[in-house]
N, C-alpha and C. Protein backbone atom coordinates (compact mmCIF):
# COMPACT_ATOMS: atom_id res chain seq x y z
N UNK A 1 72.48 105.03 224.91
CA UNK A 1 73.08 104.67 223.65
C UNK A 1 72.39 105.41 222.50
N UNK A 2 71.44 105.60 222.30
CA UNK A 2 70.62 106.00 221.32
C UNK A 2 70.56 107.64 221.18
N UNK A 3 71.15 108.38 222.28
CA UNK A 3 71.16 109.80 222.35
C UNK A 3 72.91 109.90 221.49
N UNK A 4 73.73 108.99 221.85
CA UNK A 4 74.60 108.88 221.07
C UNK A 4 74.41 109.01 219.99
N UNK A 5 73.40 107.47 219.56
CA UNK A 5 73.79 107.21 218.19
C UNK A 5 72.76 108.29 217.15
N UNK A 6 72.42 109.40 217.92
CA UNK A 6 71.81 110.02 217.29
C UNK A 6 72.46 111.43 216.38
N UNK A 7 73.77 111.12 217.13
CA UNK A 7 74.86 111.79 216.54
C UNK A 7 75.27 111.66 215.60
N UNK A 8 75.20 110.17 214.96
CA UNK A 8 76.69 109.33 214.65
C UNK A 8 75.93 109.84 212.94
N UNK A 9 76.77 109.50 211.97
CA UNK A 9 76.67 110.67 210.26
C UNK A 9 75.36 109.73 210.35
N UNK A 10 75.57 108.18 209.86
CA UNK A 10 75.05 107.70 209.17
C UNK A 10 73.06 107.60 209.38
N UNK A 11 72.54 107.78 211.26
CA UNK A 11 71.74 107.94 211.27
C UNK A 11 71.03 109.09 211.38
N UNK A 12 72.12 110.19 211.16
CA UNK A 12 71.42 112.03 210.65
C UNK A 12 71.18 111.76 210.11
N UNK A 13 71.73 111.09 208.81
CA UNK A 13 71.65 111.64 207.50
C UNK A 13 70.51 110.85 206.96
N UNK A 14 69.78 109.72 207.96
CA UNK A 14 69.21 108.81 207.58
C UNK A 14 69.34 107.21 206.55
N UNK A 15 70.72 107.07 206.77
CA UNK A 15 71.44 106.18 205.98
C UNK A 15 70.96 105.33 206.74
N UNK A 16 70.99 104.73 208.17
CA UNK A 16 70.51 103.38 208.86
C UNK A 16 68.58 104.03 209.75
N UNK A 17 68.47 103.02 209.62
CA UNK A 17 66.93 103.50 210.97
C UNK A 17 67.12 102.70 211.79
N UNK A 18 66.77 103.27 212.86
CA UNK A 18 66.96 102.74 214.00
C UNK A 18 66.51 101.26 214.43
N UNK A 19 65.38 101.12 213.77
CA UNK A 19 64.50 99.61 213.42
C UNK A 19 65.58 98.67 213.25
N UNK A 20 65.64 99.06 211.79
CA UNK A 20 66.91 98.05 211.39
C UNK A 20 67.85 97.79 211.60
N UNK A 21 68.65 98.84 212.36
CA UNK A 21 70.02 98.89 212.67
C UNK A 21 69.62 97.75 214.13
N UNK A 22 68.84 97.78 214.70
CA UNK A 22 68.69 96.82 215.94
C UNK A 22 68.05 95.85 215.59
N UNK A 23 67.39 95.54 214.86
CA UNK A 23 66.98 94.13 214.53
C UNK A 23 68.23 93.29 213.98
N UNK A 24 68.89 94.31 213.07
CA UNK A 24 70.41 93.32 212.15
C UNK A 24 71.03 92.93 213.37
N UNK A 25 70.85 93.18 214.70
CA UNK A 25 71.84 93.09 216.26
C UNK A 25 71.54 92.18 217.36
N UNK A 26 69.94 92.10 216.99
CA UNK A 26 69.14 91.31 217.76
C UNK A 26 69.20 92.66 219.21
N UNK A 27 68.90 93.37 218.76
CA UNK A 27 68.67 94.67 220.28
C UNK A 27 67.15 94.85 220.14
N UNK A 28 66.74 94.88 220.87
CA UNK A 28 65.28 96.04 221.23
C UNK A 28 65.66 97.60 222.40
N UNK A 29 64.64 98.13 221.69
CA UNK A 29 64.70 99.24 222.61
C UNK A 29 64.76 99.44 223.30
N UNK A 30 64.50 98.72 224.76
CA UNK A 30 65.06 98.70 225.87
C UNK A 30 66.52 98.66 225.89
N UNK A 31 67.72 97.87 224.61
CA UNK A 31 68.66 98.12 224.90
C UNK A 31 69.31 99.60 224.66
N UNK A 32 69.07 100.29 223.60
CA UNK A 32 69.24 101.29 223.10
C UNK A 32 68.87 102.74 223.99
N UNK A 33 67.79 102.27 224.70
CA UNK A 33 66.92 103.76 225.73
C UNK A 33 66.27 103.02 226.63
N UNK A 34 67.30 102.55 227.52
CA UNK A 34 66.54 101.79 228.63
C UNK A 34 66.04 102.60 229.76
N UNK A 35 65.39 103.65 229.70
CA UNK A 35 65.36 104.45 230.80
C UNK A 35 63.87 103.81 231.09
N UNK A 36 63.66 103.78 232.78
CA UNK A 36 62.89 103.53 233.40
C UNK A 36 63.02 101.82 233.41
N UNK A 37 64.13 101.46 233.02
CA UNK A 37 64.06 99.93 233.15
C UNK A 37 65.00 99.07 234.61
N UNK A 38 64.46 98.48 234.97
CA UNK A 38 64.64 97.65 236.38
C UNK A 38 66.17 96.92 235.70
N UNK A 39 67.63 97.14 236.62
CA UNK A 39 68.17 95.89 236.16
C UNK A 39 68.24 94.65 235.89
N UNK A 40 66.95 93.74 236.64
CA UNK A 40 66.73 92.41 236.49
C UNK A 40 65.75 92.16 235.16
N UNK A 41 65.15 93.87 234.92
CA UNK A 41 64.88 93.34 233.37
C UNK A 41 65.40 93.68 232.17
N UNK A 42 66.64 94.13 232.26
CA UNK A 42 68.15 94.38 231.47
C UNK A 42 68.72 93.37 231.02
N UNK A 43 68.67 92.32 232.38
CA UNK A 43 69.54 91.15 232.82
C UNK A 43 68.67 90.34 231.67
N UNK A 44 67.52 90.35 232.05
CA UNK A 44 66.91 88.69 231.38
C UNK A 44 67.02 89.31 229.42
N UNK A 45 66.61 90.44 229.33
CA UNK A 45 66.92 91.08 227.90
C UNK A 45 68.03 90.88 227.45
N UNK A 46 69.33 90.58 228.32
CA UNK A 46 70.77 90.45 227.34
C UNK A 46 70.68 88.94 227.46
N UNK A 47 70.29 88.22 228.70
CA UNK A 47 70.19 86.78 228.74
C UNK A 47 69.64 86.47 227.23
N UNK A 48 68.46 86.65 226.92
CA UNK A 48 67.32 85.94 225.75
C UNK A 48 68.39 86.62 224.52
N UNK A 49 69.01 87.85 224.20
CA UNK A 49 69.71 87.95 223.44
C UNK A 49 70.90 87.06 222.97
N UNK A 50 71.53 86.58 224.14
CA UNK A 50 72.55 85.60 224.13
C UNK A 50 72.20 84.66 223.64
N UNK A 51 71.60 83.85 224.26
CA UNK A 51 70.94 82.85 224.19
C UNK A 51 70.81 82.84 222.15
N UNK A 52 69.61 83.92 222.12
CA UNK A 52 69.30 83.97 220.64
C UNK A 52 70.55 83.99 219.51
N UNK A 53 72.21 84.60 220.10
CA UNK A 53 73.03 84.88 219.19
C UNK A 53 73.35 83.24 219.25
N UNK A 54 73.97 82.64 220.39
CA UNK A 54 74.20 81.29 220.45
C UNK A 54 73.33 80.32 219.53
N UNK A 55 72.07 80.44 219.63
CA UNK A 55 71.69 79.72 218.46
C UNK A 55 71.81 79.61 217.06
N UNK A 56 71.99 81.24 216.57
CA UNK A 56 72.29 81.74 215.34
C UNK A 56 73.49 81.02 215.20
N UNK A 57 74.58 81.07 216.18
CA UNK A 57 75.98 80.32 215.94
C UNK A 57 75.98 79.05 215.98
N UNK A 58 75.01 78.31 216.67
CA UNK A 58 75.44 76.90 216.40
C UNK A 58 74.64 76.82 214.98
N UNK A 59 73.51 77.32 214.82
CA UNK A 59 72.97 76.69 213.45
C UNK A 59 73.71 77.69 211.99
N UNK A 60 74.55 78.19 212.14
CA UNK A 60 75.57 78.63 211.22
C UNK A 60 76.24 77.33 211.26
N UNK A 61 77.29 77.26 212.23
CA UNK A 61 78.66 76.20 212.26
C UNK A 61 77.83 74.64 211.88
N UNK A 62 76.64 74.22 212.03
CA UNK A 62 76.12 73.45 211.55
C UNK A 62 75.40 73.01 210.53
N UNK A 63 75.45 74.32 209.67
CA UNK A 63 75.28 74.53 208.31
C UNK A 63 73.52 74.59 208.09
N UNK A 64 72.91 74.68 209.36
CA UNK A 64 71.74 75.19 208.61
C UNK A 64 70.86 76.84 208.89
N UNK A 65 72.21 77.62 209.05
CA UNK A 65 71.95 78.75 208.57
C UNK A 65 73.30 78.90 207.45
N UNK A 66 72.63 80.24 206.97
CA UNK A 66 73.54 80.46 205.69
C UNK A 66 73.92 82.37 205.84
N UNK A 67 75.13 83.00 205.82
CA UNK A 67 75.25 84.20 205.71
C UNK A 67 74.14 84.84 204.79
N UNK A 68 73.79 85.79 206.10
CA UNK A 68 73.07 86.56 204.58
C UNK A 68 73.55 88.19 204.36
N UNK A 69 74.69 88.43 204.56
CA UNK A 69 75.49 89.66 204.30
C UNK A 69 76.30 89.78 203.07
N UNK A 70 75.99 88.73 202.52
CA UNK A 70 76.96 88.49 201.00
C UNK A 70 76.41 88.89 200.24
């Protein structure tokens, strides 16, 4: 993914960094350049991601998170 996105305008030109662009996603580098990585530790990395978005969503719909893209 990351040999991709090394293409893409906005991170030539240095408009996003790579940091940030995966933290705003909840990714780590293993998702982005997983080379040399075992599938069962792919697996538990998208697991704990899930997991982490699911929480973000219930504590949105339950009002104690708040957008912060506005």
């Amino acid at each position: 993914m990351w040999a991709f996105l090394q293409d893409v305008h906005e991170f030539k030109q240095g408009h996003f960094a790579r940091s940030d662009w995966q933290s705003a996603l909840l990714l780590e580098d293993d998702f982005t350049m997983p080379n040399g990585k075992l599938l069962a530790q792919l697996k538990a990395l998208i697991q704990a991601r899930d997991a982490a978005i699911r929480t973000e969503l219930k504590d949105f719909v339950n009002g104690s998170r708040i957008r912060v893209d506005l």
